[in-house]
C-alpha atoms as a PDB file:
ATOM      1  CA  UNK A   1     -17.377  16.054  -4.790  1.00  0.00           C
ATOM      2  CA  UNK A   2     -20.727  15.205  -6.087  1.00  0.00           C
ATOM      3  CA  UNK A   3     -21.254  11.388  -6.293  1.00  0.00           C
ATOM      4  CA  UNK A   4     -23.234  12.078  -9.438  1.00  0.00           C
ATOM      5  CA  UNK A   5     -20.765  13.621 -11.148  1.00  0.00           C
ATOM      6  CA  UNK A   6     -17.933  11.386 -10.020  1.00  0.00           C
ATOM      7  CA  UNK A   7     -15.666   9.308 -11.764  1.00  0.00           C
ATOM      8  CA  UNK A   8     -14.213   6.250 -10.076  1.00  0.00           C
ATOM      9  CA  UNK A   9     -10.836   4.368 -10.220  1.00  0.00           C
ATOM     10  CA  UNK A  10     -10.857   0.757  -9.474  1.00  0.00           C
ATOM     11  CA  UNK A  11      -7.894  -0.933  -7.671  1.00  0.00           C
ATOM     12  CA  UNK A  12      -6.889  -4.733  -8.273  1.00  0.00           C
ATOM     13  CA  UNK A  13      -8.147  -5.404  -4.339  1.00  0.00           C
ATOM     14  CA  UNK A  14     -11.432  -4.095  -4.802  1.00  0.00           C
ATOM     15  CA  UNK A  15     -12.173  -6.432  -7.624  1.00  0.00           C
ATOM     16  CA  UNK A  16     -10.229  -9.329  -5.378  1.00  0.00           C
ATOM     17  CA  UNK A  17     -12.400  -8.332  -2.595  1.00  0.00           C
ATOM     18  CA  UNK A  18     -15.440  -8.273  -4.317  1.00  0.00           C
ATOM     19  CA  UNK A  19     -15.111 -11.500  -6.345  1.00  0.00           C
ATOM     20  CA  UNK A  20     -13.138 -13.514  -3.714  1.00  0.00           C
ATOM     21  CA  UNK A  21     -13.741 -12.109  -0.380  1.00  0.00           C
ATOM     22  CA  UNK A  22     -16.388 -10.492   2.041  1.00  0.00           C
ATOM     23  CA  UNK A  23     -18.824  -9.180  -1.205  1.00  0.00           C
ATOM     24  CA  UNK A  24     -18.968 -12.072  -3.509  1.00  0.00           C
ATOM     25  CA  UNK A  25     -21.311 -12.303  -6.417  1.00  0.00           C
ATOM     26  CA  UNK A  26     -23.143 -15.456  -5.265  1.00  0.00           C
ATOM     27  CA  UNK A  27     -23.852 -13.768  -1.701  1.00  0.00           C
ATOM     28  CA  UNK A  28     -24.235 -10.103  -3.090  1.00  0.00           C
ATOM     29  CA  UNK A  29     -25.397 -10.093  -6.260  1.00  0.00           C
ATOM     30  CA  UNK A  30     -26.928  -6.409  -6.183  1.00  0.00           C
ATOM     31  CA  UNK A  31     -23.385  -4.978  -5.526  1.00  0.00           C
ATOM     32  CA  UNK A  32     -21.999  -6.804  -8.694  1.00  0.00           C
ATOM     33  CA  UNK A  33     -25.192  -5.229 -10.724  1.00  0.00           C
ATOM     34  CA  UNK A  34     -24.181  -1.932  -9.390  1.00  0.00           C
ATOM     35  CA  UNK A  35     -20.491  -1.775 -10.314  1.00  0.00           C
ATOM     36  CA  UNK A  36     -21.207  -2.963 -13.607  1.00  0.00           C
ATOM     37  CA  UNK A  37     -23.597  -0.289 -14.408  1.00  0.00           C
ATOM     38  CA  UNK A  38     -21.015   2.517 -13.269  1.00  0.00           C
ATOM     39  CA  UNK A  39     -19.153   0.569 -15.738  1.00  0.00           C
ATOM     40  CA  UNK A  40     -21.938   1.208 -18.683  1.00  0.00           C
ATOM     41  CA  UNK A  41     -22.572   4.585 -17.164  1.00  0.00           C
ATOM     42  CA  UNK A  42     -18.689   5.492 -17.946  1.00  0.00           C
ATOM     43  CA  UNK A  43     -17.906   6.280 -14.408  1.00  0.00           C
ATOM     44  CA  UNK A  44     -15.804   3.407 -13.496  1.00  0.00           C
ATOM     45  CA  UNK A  45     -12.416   2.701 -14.768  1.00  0.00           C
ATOM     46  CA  UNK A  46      -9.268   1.740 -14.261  1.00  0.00           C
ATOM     47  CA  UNK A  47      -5.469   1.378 -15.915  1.00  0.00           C
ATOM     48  CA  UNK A  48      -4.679  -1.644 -17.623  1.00  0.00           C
ATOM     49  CA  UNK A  49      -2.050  -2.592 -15.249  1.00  0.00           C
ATOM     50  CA  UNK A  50      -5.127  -3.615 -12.621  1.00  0.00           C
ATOM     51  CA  UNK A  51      -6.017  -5.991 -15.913  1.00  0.00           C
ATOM     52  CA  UNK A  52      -2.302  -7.305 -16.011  1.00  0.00           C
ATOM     53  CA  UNK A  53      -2.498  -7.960 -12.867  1.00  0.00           C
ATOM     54  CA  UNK A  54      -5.881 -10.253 -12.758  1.00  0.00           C
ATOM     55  CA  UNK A  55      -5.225 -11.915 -16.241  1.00  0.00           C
ATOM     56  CA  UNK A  56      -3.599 -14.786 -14.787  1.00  0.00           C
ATOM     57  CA  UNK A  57      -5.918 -16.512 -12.024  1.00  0.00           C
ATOM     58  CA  UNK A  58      -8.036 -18.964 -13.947  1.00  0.00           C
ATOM     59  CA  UNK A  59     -11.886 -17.836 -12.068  1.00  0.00           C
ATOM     60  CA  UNK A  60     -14.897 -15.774 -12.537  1.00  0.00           C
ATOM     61  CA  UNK A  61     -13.471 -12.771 -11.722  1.00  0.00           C
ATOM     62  CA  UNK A  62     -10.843 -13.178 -14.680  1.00  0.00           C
ATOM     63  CA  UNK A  63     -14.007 -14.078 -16.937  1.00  0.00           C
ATOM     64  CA  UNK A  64     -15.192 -10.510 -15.999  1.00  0.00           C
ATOM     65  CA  UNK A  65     -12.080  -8.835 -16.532  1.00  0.00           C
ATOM     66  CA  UNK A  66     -11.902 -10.183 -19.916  1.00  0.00           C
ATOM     67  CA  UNK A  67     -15.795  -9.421 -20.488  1.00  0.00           C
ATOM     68  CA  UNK A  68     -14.980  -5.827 -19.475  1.00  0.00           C
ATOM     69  CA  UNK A  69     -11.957  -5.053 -20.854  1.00  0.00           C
ATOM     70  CA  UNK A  70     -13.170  -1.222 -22.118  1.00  0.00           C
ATOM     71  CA  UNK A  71     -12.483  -0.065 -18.962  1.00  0.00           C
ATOM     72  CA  UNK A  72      -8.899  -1.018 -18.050  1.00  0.00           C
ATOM     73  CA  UNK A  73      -7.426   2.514 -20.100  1.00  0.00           C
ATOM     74  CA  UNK A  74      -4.237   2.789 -21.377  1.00  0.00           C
ATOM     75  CA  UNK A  75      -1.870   5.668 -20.008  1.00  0.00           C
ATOM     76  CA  UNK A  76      -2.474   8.910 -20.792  1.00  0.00           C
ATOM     77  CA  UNK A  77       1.168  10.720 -22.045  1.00  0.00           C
ATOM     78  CA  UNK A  78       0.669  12.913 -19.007  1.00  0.00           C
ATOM     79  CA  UNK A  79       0.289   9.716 -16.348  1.00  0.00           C
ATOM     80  CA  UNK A  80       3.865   8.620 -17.820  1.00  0.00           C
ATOM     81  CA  UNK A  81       5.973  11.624 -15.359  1.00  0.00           C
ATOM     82  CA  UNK A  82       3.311  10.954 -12.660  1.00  0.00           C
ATOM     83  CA  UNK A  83       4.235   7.568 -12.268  1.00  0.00           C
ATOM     84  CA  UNK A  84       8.449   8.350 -12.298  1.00  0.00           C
ATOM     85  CA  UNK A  85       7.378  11.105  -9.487  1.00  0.00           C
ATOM     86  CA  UNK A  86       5.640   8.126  -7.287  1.00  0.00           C
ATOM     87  CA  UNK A  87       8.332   5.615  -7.752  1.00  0.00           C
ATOM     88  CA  UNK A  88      10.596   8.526  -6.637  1.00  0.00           C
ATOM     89  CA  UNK A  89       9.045   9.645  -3.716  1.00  0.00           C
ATOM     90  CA  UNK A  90       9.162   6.044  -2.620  1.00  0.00           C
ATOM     91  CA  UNK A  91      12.459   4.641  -4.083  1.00  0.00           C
ATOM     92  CA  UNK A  92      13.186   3.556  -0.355  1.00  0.00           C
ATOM     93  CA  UNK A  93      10.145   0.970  -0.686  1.00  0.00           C
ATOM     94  CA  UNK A  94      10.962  -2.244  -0.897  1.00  0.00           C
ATOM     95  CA  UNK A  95      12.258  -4.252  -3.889  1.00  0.00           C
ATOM     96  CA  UNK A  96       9.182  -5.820  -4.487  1.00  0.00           C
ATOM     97  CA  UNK A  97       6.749  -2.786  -4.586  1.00  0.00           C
ATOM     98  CA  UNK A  98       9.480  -1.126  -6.773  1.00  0.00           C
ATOM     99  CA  UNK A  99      10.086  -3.501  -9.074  1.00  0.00           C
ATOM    100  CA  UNK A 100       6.823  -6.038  -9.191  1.00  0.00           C
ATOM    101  CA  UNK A 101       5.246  -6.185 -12.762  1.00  0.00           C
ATOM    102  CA  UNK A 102       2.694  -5.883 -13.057  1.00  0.00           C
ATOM    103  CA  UNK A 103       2.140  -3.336 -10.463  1.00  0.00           C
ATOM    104  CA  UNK A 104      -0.792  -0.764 -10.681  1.00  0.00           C
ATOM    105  CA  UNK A 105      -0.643   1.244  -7.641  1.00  0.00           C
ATOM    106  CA  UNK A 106       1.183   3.928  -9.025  1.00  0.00           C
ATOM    107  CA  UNK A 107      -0.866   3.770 -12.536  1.00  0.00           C
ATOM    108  CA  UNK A 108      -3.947   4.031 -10.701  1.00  0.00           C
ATOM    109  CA  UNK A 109      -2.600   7.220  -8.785  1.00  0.00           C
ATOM    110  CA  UNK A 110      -1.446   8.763 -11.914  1.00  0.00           C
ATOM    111  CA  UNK A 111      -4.544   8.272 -13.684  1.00  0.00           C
ATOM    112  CA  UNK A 112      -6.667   9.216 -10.786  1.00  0.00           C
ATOM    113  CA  UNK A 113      -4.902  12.827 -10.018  1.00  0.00           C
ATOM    114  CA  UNK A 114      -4.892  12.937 -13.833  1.00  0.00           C
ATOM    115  CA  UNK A 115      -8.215  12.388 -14.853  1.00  0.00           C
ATOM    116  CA  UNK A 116      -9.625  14.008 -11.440  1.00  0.00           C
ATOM    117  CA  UNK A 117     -10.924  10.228 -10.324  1.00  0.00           C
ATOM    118  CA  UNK A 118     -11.882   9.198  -7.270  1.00  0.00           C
ATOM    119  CA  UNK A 119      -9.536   5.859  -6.165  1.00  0.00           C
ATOM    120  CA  UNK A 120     -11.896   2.688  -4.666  1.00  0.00           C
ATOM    121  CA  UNK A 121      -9.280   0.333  -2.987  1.00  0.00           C
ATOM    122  CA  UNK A 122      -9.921  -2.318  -0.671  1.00  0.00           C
ATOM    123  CA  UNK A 123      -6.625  -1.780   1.123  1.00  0.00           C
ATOM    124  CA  UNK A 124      -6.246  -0.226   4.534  1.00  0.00           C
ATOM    125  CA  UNK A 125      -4.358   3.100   4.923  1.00  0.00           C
ATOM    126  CA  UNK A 126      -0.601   2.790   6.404  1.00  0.00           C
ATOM    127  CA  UNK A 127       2.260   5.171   6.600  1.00  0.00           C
ATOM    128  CA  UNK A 128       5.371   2.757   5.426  1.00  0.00           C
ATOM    129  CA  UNK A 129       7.848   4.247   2.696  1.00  0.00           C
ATOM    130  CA  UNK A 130       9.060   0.908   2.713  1.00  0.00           C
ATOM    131  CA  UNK A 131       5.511  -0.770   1.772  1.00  0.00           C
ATOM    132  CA  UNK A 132       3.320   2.350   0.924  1.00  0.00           C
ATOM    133  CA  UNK A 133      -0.450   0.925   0.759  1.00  0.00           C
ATOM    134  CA  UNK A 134      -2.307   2.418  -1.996  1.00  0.00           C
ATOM    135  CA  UNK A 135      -4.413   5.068   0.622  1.00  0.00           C
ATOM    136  CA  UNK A 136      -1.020   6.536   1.488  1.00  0.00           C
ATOM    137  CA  UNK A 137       0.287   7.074  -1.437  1.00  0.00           C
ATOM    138  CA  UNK A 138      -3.156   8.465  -2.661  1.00  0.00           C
ATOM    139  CA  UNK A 139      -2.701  11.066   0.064  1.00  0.00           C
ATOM    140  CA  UNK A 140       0.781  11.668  -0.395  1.00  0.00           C
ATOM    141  CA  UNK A 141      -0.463  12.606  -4.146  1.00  0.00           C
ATOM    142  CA  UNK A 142      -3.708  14.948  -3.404  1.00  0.00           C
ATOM    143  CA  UNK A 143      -5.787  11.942  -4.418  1.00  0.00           C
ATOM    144  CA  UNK A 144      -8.918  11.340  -2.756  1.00  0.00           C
ATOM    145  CA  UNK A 145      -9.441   7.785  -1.947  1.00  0.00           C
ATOM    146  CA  UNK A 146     -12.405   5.672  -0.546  1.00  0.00           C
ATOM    147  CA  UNK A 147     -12.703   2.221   0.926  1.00  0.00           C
ATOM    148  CA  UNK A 148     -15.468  -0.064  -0.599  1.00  0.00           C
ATOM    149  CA  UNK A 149     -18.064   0.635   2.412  1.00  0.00           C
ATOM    150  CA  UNK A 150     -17.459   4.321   2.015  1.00  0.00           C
ATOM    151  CA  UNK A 151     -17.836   4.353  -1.830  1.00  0.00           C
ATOM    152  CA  UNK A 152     -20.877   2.074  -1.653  1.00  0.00           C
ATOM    153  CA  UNK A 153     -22.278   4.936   0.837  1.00  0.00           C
ATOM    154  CA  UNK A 154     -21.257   7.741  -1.110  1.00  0.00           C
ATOM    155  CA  UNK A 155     -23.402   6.280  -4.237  1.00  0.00           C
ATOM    156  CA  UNK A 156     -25.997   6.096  -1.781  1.00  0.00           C
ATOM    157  CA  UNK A 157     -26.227   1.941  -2.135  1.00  0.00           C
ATOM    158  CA  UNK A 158     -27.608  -0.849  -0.035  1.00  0.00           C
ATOM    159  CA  UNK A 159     -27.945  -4.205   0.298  1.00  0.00           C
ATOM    160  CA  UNK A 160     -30.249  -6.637   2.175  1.00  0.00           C
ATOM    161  CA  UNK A 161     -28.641  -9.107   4.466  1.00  0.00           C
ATOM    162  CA  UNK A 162     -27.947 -12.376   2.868  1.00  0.00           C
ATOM    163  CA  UNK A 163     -30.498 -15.108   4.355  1.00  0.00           C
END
């Protein structure tokens, strides 16, 4: 797939990761810039349940979300049977994954194989029914998935070492 042509999915951990982990704003501004204009360019989205699920921390990155709310999408009506397939191929996953709310993993999934995105995720892969991480279930689902280092190389991106 083209990485002009490509349409992105964001996960909750990618916006954690970037805002509160290894990429934040204040070290790497130019990655920030970046994702924000695949946000103006239309090519970066995700479902509102990644929204739901940053509303509630009281930082910058919930300032964002709410400065960017056009891109957390509602469901599509043909995401709604995507999502009962996921949560039935892993009914034997914990309590937690099945029945934390907000939870966007499979929304983001459904919308990705829907839509024909590409998933960005911050988690690592690992086969568990009983905790599927978001890679695994993307490849249980045909999805094609990318980690923030390989999306950032994919778009053909760079950054200067901080000082």
């Amino acid at each position: 797939m083209n990485a002009a042509t490509c349409t992105y999915c964001l996960d909750t951990s990618v916006l954690i990761e970037l805002q509160r982990g290894t990429y934040r704003r204040a070290v790497f501004p130019g990655i920030w810039e970046d994702l924000e204009q695949l946000v103006v360019d239309g090519r970066m989205v995700a479902p509102r349940e990644v929204r739901r699920e940053l509303e509630d921390a009281r930082d910058e990155l919930t300032t964002w979300v709410k400065g960017h709310k056009g891109i957390f999408l509602d469901p599509d009506p043909a995401e709604y049977p995507l999502v009962g397939s996921i949560q039935q191929r892993f009914s034997t996953a914990s309590t937690v994954w099945l029945t934390k709310t907000p939870h966007a993993d499979p929304w983001i999934v459904a919308m990705a194989r829907n839509r024909r995105l590409v998933v960005i995720t911050a988690e690592r892969w690992g086969q568990s029914v009983k905790n599927p991480k978001l890679p695994y279930v993307c490849d249980e689902f045909n999805v094609r998935w990318l980690n923030i280092v390989d999306f950032l190389s994919d778009e053909g991106l760079s950054y200067p070492s901080p000082r």
